[in-house]
N, C-alpha and C. Protein backbone atom coordinates (compact mmCIF):
# COMPACT_ATOMS: atom_id res chain seq x y z
N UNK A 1 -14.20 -20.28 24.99
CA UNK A 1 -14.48 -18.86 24.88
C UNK A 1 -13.48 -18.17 23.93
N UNK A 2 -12.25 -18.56 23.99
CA UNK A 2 -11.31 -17.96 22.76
C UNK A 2 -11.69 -18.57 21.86
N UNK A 3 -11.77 -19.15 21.47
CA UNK A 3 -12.10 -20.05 20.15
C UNK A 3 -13.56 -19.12 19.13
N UNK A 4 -14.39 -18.94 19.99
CA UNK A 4 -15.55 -17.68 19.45
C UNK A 4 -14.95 -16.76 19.28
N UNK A 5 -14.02 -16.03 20.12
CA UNK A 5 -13.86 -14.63 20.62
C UNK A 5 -12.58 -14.64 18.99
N UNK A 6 -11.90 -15.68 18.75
CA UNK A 6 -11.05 -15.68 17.73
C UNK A 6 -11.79 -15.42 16.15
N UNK A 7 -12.80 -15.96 15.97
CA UNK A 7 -13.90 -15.76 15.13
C UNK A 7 -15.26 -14.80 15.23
N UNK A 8 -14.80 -13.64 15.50
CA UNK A 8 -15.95 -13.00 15.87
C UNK A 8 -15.38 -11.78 16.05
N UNK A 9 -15.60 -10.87 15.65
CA UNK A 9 -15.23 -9.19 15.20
C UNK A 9 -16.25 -8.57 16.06
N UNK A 10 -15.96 -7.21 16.46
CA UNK A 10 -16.94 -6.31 16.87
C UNK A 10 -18.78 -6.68 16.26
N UNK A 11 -18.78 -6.61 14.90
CA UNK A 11 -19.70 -6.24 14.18
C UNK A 11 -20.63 -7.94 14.50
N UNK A 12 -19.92 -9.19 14.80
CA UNK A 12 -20.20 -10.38 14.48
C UNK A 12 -20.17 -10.93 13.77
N UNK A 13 -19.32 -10.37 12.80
CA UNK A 13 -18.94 -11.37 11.39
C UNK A 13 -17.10 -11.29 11.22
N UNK A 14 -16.86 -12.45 10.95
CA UNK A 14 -15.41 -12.97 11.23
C UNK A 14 -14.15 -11.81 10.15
N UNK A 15 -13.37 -11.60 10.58
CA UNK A 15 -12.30 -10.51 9.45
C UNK A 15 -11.49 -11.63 8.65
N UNK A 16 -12.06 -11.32 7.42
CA UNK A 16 -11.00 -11.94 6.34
C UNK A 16 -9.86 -11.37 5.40
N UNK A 17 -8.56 -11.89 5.94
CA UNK A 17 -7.61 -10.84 6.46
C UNK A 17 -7.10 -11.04 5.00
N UNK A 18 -7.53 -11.73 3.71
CA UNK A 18 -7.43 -11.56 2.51
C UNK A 18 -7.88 -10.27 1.49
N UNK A 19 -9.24 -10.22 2.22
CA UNK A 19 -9.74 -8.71 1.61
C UNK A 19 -9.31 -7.74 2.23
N UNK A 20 -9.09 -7.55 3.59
CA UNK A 20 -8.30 -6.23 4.39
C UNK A 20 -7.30 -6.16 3.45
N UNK A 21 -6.30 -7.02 3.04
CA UNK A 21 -4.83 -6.22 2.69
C UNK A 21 -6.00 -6.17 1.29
N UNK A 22 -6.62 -6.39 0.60
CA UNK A 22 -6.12 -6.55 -1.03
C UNK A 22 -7.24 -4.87 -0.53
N UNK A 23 -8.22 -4.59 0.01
CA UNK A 23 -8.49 -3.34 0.46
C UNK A 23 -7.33 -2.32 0.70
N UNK A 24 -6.14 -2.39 1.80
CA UNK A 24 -5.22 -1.62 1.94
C UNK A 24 -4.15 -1.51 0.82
N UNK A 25 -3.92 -2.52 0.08
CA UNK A 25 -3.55 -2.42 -1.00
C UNK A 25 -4.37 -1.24 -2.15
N UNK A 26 -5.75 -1.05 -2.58
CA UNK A 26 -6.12 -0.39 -3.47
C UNK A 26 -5.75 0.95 -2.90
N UNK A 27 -5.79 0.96 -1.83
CA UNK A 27 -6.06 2.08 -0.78
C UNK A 27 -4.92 2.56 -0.84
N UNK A 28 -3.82 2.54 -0.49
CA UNK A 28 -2.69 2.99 -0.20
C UNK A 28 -1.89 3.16 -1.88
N UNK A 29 -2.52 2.13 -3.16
CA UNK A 29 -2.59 2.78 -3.95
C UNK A 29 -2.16 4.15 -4.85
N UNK A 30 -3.72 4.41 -4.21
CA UNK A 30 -4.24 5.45 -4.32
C UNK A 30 -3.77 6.59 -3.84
N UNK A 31 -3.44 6.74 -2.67
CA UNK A 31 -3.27 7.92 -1.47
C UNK A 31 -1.38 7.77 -2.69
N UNK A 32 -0.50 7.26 -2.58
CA UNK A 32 0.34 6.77 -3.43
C UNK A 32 0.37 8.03 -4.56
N UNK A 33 -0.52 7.64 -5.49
CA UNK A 33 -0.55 8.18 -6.73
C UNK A 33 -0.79 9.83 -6.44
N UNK A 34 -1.83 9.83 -5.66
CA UNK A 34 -2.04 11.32 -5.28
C UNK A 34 -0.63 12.08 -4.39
N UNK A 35 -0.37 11.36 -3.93
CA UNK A 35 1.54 12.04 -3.25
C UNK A 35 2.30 12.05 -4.29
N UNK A 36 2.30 11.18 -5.28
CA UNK A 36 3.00 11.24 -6.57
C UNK A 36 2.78 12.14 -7.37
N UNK A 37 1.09 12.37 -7.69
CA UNK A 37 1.22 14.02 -8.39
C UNK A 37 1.03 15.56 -7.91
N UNK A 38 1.49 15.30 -6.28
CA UNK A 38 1.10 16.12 -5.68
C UNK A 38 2.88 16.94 -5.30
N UNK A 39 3.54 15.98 -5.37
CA UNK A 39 4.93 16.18 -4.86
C UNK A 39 5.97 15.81 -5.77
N UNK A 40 6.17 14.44 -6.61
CA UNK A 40 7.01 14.42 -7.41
C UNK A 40 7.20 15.03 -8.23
N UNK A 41 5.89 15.03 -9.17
CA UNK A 41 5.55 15.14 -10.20
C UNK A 41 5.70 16.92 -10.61
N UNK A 42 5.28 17.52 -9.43
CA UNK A 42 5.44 19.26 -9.35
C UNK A 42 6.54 19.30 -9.10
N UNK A 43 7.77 18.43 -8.32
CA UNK A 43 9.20 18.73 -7.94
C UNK A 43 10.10 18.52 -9.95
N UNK A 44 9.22 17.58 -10.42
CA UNK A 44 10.20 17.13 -11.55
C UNK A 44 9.63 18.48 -12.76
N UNK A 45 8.33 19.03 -12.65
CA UNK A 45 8.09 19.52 -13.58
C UNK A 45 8.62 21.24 -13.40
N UNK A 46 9.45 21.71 -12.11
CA UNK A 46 10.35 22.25 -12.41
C UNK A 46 11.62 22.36 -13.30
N UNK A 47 11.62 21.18 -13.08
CA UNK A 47 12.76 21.00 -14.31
C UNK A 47 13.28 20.66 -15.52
N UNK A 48 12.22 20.04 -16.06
CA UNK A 48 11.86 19.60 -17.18
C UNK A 48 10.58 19.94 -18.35
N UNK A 49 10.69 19.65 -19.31
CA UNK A 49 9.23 20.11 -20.21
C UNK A 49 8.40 19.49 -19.69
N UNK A 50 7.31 19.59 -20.39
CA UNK A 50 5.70 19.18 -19.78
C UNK A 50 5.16 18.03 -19.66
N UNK A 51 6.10 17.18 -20.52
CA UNK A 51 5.86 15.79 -20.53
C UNK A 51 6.62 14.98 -19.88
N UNK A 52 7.75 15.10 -19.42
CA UNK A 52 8.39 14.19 -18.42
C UNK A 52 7.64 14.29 -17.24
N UNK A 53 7.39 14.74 -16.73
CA UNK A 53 6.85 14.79 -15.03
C UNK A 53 5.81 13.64 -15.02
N UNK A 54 4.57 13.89 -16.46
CA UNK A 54 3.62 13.01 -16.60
C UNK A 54 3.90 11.02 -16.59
N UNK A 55 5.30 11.72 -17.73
CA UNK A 55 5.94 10.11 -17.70
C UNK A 55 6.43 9.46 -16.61
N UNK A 56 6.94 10.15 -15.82
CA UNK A 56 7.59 10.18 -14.30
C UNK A 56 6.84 9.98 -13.75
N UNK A 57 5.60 10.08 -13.36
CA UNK A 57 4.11 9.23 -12.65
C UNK A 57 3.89 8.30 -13.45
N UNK A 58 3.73 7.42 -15.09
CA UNK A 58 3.66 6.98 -15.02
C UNK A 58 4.77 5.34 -14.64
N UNK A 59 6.01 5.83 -14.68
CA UNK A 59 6.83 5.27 -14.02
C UNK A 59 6.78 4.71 -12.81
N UNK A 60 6.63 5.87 -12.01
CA UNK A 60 6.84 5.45 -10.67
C UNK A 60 5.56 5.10 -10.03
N UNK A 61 4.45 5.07 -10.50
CA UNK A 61 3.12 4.15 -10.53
C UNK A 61 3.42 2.89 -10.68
N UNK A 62 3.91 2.79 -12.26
CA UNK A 62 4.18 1.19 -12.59
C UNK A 62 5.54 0.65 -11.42
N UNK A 63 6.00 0.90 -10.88
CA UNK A 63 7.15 0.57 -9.98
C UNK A 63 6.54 0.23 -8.95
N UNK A 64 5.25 0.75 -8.62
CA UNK A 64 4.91 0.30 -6.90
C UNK A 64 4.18 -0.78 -7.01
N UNK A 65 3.91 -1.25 -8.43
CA UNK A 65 2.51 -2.13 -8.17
C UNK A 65 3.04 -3.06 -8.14
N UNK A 66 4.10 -4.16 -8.55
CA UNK A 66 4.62 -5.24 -8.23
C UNK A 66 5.18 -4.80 -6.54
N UNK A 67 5.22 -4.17 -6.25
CA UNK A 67 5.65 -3.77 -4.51
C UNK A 67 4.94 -4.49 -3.90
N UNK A 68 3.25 -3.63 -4.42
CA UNK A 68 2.21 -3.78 -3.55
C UNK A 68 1.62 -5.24 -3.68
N UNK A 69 1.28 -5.79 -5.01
CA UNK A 69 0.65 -6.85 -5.48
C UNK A 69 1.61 -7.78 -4.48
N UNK A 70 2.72 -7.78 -3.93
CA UNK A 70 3.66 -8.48 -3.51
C UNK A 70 3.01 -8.53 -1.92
N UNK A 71 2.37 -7.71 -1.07
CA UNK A 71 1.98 -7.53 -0.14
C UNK A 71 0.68 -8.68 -0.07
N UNK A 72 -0.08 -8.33 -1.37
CA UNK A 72 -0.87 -9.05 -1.12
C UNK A 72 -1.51 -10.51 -1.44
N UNK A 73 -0.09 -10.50 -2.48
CA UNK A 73 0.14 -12.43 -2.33
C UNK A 73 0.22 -13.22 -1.36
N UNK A 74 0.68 -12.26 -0.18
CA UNK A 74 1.30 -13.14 0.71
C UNK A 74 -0.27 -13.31 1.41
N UNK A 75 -1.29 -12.73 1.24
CA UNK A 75 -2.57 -13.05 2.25
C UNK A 75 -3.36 -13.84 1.12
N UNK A 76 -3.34 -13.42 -0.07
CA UNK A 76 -4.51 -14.26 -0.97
C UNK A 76 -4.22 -16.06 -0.84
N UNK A 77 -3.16 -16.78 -0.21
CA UNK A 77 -3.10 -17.78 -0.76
C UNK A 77 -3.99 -18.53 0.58
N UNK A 78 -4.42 -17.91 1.79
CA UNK A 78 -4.90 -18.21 2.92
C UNK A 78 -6.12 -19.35 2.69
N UNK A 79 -6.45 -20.32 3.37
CA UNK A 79 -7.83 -21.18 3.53
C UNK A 79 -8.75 -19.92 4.04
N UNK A 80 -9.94 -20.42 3.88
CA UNK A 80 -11.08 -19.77 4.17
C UNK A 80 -11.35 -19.61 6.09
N UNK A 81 -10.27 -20.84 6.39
CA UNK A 81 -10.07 -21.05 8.13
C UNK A 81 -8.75 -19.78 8.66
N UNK A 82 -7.84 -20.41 7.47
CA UNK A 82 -7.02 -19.34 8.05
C UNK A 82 -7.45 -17.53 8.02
N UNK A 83 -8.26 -16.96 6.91
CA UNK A 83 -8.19 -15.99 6.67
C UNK A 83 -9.27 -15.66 7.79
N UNK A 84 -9.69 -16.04 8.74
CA UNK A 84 -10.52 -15.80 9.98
C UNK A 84 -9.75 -15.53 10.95
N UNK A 85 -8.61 -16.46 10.91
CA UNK A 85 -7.69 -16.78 12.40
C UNK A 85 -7.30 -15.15 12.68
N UNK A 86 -7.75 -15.18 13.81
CA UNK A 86 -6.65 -13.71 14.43
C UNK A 86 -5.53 -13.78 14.75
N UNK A 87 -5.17 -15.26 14.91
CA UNK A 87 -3.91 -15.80 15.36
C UNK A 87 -2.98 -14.76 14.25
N UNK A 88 -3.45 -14.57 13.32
CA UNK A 88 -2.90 -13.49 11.89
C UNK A 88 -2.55 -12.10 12.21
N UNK A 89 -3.40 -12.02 13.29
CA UNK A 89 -3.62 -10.38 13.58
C UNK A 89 -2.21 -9.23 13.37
N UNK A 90 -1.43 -10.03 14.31
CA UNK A 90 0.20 -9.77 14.13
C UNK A 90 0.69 -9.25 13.09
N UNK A 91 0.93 -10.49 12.05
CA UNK A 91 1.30 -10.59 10.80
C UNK A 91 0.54 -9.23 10.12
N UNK A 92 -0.74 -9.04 9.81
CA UNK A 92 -1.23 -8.62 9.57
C UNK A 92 -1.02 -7.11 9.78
N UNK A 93 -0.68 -6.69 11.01
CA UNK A 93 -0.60 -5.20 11.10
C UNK A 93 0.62 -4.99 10.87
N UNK A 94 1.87 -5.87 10.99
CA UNK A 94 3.49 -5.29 10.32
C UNK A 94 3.24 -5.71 8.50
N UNK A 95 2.75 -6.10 8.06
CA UNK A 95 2.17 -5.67 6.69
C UNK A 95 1.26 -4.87 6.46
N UNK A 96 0.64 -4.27 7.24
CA UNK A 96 -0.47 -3.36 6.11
C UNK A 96 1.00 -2.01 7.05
N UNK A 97 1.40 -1.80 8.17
CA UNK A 97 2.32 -0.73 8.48
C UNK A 97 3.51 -0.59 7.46
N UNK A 98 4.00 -1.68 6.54
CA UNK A 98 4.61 -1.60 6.01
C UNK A 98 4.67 -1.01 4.53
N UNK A 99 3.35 -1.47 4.24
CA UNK A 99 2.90 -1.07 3.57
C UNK A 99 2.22 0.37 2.85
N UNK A 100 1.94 1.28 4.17
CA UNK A 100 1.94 1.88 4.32
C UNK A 100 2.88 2.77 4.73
N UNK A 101 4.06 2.63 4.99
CA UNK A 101 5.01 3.16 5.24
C UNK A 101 5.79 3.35 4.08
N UNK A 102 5.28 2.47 2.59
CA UNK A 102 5.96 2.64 1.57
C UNK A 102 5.38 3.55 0.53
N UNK A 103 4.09 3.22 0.84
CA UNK A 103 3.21 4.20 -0.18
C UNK A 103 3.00 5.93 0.70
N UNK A 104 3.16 6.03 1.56
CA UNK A 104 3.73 7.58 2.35
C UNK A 104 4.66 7.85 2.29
N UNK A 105 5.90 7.37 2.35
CA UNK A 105 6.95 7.42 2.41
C UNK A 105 7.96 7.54 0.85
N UNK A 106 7.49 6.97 0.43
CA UNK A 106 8.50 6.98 -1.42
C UNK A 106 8.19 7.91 -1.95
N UNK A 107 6.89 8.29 -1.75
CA UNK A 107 6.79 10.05 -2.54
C UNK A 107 7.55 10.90 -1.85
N UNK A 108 7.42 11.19 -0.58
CA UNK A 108 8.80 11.99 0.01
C UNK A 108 9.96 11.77 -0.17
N UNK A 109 10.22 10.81 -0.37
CA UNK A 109 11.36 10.77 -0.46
C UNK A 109 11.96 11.09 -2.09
N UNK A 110 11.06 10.72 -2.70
CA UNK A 110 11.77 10.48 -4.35
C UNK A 110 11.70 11.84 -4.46
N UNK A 111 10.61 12.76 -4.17
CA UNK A 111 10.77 14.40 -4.10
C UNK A 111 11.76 14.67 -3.57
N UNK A 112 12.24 14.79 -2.28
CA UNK A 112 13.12 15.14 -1.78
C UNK A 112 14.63 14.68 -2.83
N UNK A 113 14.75 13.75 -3.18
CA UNK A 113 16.00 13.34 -4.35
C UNK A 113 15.66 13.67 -5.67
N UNK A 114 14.53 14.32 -5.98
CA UNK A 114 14.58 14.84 -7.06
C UNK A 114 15.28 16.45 -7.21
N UNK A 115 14.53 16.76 -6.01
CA UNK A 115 14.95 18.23 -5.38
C UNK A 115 16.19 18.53 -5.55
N UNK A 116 16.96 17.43 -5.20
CA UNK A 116 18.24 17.83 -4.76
C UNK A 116 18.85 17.49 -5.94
N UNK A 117 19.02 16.54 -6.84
CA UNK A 117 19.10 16.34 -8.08
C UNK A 117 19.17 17.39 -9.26
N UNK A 118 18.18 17.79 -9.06
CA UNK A 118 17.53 19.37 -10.08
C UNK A 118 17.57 20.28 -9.79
């Protein structure tokens, strides 16, 4: 009965915990970039001309993506058996929390040290 119940999701089709992260990966992204020009980018363009702030997103864009791509090496290299196993489940949620804790979290913060900076 575990052995089904390990392969078998709500819906009845098994979670392949390769596409979840490389999903939470685009995802968090995203939400990422939008905190970046929502908060840095308005904290830096107090202080500077019109074009640094822009460059300053694209900076700190290019800075997260080896972060993130790094998150999700660690699931792409899975068998087609393992990326079923829930035995993963674990693993799985202190990486995508982490993950998420970086792409919420670094825009506050780099605002907040820009703030104080400028």
């Amino acid at each position: 009965m575990r052995e089904l119940a390990k392969h078998q999701s709500v819906a009845g089709k098994t979670r392949d915990w390769r596409k979840a992260m490389s999903d939470h990966v685009a995802y968090a992204l995203v939400i990422y970039t939008i905190l970046q020009i929502f908060l840095t980018v308005k904290a830096l363009g107090e202080g500077f001309s019109s074009l640094m702030p822009y460059f300053a997103l694209v900076v700190l864009v290019a800075a997260i993506i080896p972060l993130c791509r790094w998150f999700e090496k660690r699931w792409s290299h899975l068998s087609d058996e393992q990326a079923a196993d829930e035995d993963y489940a674990a693993a799985f949620r202190r990486d995508t929390i982490g993950l998420w804790a970086l792409a919420l979290c670094l825009p506050v913060a780099l605002t907040a040290l820009f703030k104080t900076i400028f």
